[in-house]
C-alpha atoms as a PDB file:
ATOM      1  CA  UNK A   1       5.556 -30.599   2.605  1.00  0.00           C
ATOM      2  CA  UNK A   2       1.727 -30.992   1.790  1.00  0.00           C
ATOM      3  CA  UNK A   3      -0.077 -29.179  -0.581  1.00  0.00           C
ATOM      4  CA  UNK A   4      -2.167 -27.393   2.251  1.00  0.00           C
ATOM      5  CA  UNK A   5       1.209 -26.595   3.868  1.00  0.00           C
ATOM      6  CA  UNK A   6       3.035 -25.155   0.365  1.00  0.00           C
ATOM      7  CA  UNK A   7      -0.041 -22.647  -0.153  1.00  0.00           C
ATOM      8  CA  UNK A   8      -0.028 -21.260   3.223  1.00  0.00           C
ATOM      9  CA  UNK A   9       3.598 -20.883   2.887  1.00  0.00           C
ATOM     10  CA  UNK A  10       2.714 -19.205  -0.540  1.00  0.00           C
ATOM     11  CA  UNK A  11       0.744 -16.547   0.629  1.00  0.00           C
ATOM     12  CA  UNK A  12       3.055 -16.186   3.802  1.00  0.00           C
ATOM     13  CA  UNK A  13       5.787 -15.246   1.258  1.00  0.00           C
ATOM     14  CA  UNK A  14       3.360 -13.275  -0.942  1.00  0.00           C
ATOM     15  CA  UNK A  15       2.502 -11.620   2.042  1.00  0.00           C
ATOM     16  CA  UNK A  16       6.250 -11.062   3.505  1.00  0.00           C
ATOM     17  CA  UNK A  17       6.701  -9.392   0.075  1.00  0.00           C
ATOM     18  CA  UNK A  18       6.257  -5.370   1.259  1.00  0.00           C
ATOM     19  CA  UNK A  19       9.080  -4.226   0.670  1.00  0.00           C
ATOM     20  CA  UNK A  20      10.549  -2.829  -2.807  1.00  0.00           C
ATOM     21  CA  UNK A  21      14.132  -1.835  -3.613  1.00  0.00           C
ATOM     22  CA  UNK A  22      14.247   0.669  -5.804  1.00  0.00           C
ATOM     23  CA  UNK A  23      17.163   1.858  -7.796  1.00  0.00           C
ATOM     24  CA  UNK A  24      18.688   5.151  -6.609  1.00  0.00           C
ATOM     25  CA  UNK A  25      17.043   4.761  -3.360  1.00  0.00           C
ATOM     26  CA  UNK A  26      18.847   4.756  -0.113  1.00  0.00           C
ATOM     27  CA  UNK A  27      16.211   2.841   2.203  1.00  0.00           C
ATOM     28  CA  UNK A  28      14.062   0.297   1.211  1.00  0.00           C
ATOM     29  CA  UNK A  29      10.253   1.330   0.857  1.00  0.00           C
ATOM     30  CA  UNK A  30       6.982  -0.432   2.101  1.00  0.00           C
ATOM     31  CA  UNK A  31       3.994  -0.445  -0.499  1.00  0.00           C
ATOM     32  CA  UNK A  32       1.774   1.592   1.932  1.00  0.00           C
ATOM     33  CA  UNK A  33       4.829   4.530   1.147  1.00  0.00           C
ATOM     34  CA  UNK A  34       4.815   3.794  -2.253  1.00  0.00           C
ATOM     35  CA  UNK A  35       1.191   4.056  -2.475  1.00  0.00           C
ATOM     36  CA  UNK A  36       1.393   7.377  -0.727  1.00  0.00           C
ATOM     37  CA  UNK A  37       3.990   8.537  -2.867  1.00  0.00           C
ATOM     38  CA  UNK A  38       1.681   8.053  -6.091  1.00  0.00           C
ATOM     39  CA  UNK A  39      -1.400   9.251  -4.196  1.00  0.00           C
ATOM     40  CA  UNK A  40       0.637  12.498  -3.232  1.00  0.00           C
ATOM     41  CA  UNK A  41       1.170  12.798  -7.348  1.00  0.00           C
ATOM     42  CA  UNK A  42      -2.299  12.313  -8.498  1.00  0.00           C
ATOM     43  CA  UNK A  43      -4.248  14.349  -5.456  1.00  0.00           C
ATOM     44  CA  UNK A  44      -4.576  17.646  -5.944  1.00  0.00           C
ATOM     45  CA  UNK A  45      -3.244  19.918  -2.808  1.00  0.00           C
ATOM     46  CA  UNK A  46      -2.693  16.107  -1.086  1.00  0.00           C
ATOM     47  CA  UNK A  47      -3.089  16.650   2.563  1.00  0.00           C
ATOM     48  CA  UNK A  48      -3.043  14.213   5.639  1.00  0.00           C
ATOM     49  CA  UNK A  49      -7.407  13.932   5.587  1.00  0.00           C
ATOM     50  CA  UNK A  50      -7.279  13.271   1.956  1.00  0.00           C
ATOM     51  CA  UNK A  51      -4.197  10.808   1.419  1.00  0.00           C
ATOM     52  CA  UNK A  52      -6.318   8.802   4.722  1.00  0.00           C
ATOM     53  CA  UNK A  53      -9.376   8.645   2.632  1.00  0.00           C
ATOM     54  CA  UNK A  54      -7.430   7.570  -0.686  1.00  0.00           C
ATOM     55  CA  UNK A  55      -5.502   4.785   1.278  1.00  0.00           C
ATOM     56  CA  UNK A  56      -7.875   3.838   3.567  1.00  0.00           C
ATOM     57  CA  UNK A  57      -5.591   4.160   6.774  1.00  0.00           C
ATOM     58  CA  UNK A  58      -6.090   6.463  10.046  1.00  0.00           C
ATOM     59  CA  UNK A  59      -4.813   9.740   9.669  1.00  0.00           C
ATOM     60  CA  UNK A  60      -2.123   9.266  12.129  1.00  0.00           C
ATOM     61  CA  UNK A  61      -0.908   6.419  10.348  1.00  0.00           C
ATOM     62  CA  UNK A  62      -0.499   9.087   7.193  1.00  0.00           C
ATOM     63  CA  UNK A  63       0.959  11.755   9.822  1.00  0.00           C
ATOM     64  CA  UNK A  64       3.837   9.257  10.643  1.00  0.00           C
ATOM     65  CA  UNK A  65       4.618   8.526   7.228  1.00  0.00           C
ATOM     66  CA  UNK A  66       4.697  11.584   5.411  1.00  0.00           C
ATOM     67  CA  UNK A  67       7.138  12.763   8.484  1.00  0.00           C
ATOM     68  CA  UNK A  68       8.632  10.119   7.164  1.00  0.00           C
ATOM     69  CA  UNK A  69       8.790  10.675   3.669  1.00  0.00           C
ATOM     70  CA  UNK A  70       9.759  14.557   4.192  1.00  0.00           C
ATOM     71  CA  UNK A  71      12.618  13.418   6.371  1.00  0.00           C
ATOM     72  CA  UNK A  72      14.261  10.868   3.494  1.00  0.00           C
ATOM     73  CA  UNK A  73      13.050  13.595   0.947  1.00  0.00           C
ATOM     74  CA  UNK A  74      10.440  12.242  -1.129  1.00  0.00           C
ATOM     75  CA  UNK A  75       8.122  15.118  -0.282  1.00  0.00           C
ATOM     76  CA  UNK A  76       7.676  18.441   1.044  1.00  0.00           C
ATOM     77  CA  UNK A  77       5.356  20.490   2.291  1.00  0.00           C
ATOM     78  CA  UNK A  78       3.719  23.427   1.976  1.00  0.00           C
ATOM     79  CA  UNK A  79       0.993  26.130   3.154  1.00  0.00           C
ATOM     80  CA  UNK A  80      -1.217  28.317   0.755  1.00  0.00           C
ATOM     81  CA  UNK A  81      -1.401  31.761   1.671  1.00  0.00           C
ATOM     82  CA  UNK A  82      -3.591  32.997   3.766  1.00  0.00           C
ATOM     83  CA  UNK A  83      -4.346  29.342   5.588  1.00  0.00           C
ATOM     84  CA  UNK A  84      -1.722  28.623   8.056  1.00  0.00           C
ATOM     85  CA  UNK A  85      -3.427  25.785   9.401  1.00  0.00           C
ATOM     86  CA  UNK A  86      -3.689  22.983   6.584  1.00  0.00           C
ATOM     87  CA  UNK A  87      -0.121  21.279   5.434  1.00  0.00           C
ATOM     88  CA  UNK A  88      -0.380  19.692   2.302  1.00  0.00           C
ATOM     89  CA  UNK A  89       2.037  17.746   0.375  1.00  0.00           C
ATOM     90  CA  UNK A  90       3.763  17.713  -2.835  1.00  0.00           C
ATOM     91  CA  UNK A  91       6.640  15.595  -4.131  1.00  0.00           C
ATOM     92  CA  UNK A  92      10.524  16.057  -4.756  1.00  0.00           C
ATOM     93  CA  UNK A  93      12.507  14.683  -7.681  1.00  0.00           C
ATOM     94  CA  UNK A  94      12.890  11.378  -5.644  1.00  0.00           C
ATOM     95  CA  UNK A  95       9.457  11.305  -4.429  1.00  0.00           C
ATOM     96  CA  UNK A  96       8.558  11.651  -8.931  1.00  0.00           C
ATOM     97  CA  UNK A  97      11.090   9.117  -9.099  1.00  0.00           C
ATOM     98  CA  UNK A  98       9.485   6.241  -7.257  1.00  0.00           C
ATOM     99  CA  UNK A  99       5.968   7.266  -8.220  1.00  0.00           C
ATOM    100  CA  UNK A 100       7.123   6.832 -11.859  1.00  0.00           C
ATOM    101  CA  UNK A 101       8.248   3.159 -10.802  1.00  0.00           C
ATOM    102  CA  UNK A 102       5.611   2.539  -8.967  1.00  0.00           C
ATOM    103  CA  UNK A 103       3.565   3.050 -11.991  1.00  0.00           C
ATOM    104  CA  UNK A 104       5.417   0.414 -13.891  1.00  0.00           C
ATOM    105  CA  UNK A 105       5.227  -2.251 -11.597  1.00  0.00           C
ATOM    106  CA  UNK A 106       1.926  -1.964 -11.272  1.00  0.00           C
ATOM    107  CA  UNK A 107       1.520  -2.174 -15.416  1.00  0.00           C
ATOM    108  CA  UNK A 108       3.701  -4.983 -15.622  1.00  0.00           C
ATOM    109  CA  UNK A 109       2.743  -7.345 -13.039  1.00  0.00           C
ATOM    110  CA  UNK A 110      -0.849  -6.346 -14.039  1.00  0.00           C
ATOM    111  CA  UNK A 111       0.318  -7.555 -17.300  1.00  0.00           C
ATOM    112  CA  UNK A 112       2.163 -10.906 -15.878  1.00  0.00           C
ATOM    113  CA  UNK A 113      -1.312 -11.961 -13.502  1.00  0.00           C
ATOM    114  CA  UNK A 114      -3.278 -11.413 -16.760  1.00  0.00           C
ATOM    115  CA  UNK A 115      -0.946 -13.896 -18.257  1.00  0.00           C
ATOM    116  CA  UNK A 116      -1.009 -16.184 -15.721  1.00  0.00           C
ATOM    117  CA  UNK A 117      -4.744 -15.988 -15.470  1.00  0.00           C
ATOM    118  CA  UNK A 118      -5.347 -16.909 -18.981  1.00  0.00           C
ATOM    119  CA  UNK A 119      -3.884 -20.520 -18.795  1.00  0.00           C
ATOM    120  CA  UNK A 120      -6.905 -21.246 -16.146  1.00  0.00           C
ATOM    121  CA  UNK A 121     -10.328 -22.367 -17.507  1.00  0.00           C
ATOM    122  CA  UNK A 122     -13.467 -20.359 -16.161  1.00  0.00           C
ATOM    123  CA  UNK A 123     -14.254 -23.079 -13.561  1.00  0.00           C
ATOM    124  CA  UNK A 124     -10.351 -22.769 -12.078  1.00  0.00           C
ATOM    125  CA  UNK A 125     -10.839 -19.093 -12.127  1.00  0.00           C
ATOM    126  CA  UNK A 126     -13.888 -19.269 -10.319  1.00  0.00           C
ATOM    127  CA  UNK A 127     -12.353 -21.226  -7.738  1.00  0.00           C
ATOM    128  CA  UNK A 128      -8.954 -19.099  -7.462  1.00  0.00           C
ATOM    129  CA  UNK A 129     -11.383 -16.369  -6.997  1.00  0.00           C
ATOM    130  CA  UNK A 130     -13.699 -17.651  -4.430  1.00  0.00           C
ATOM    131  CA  UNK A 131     -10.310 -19.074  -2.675  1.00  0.00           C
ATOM    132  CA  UNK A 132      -8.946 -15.700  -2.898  1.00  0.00           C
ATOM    133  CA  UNK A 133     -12.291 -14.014  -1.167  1.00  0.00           C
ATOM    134  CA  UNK A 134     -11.910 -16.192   1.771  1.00  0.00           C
ATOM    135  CA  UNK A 135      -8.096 -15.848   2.694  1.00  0.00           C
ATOM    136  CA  UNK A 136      -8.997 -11.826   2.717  1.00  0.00           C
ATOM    137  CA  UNK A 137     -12.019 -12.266   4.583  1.00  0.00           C
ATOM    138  CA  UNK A 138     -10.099 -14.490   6.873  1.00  0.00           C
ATOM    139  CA  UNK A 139      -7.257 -11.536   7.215  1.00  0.00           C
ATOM    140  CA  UNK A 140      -9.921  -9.050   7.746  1.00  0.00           C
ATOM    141  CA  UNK A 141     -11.393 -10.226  10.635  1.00  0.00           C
ATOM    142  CA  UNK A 142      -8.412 -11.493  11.785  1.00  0.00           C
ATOM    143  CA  UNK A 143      -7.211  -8.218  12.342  1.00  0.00           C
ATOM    144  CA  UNK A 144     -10.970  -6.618  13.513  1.00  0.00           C
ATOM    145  CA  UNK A 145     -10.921  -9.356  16.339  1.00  0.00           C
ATOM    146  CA  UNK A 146      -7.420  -8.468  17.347  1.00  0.00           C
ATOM    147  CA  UNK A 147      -7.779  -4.989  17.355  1.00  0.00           C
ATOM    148  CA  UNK A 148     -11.004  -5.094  19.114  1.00  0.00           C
ATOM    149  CA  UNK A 149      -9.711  -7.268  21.887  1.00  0.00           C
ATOM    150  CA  UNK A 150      -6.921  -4.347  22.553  1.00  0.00           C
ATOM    151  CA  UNK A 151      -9.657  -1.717  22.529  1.00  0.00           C
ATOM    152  CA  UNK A 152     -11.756  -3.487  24.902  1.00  0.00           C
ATOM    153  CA  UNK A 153      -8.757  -4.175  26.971  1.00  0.00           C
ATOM    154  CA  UNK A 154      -7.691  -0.569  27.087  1.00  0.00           C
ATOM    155  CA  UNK A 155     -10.925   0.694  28.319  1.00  0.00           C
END
């Protein structure tokens, strides 16, 4: 396989990569739950507009996955008085569980790309870093010229 070949296979498989088993846990968990797990910890009186603006994702797409989430019990939900309209979410023992993980992983991979890092001179970083602007610019509108070619063909 040629170099050009291994890196796109590299990113493929950091990219295949969403999914985290964690102990104790029954199904497996995508990071976009995850996130929303910690996000539901940290916001106070998390509800669906707020968790959309956190994660950047439509509101439906936090609607479906807090169902969900309540349904595996990570979270639950709950109403102040006096406001029956507005749900907002809190988490379980579970849902503290994997948020408590979550926090972890994040500290120690941050920990093992900072090692990595360091063994690059400034020039390699720079490179690395432009190199990692473009494959996200490429996925980004990637997925903007996809998704407008469905909304155009739905109208």
């Amino acid at each position: 396989m040629d170099i050009v070949n291994e890196i796109i296979f590299s990113l493929k498989e950091i990219q295949e990569n969403n999914e985290i088993d964690v102990p104790n846990i029954k199904n497996k968990l995508t990071f976009s739950q995850i996130h929303c797990i910690a996000a539901i910890e940290y916001i106070e009186d998390a509800n669906i507009t707020k968790l959309s603006q956190e994660l950047g994702m439509t509101t439906g797409a936090i609607t479906k996955m807090c169902k969900k989430l309540l349904n595996e019990g990570y979270v639950l939900k709950y109403q102040k008085e006096g406001n029956n309209k507005e749900v907002y979410y809190d988490l379980t023992e579970l849902g503290l569980n994997v948020s408590e993980i979550h926090k972890k992983i994040h500290e120690k991979s941050y920990n093992k790309k900072k090692d990595i890092i360091a063994q690059y001179n400034d020039e390699e970083k720079a490179t690395i870093l432009k190199f990692l602007h473009d494959m996200n610019s490429v996925t980004k509108d990637t997925f903007i010229e996809i998704a407008e070619k469905y909304i155009k063909s739905d109208d």
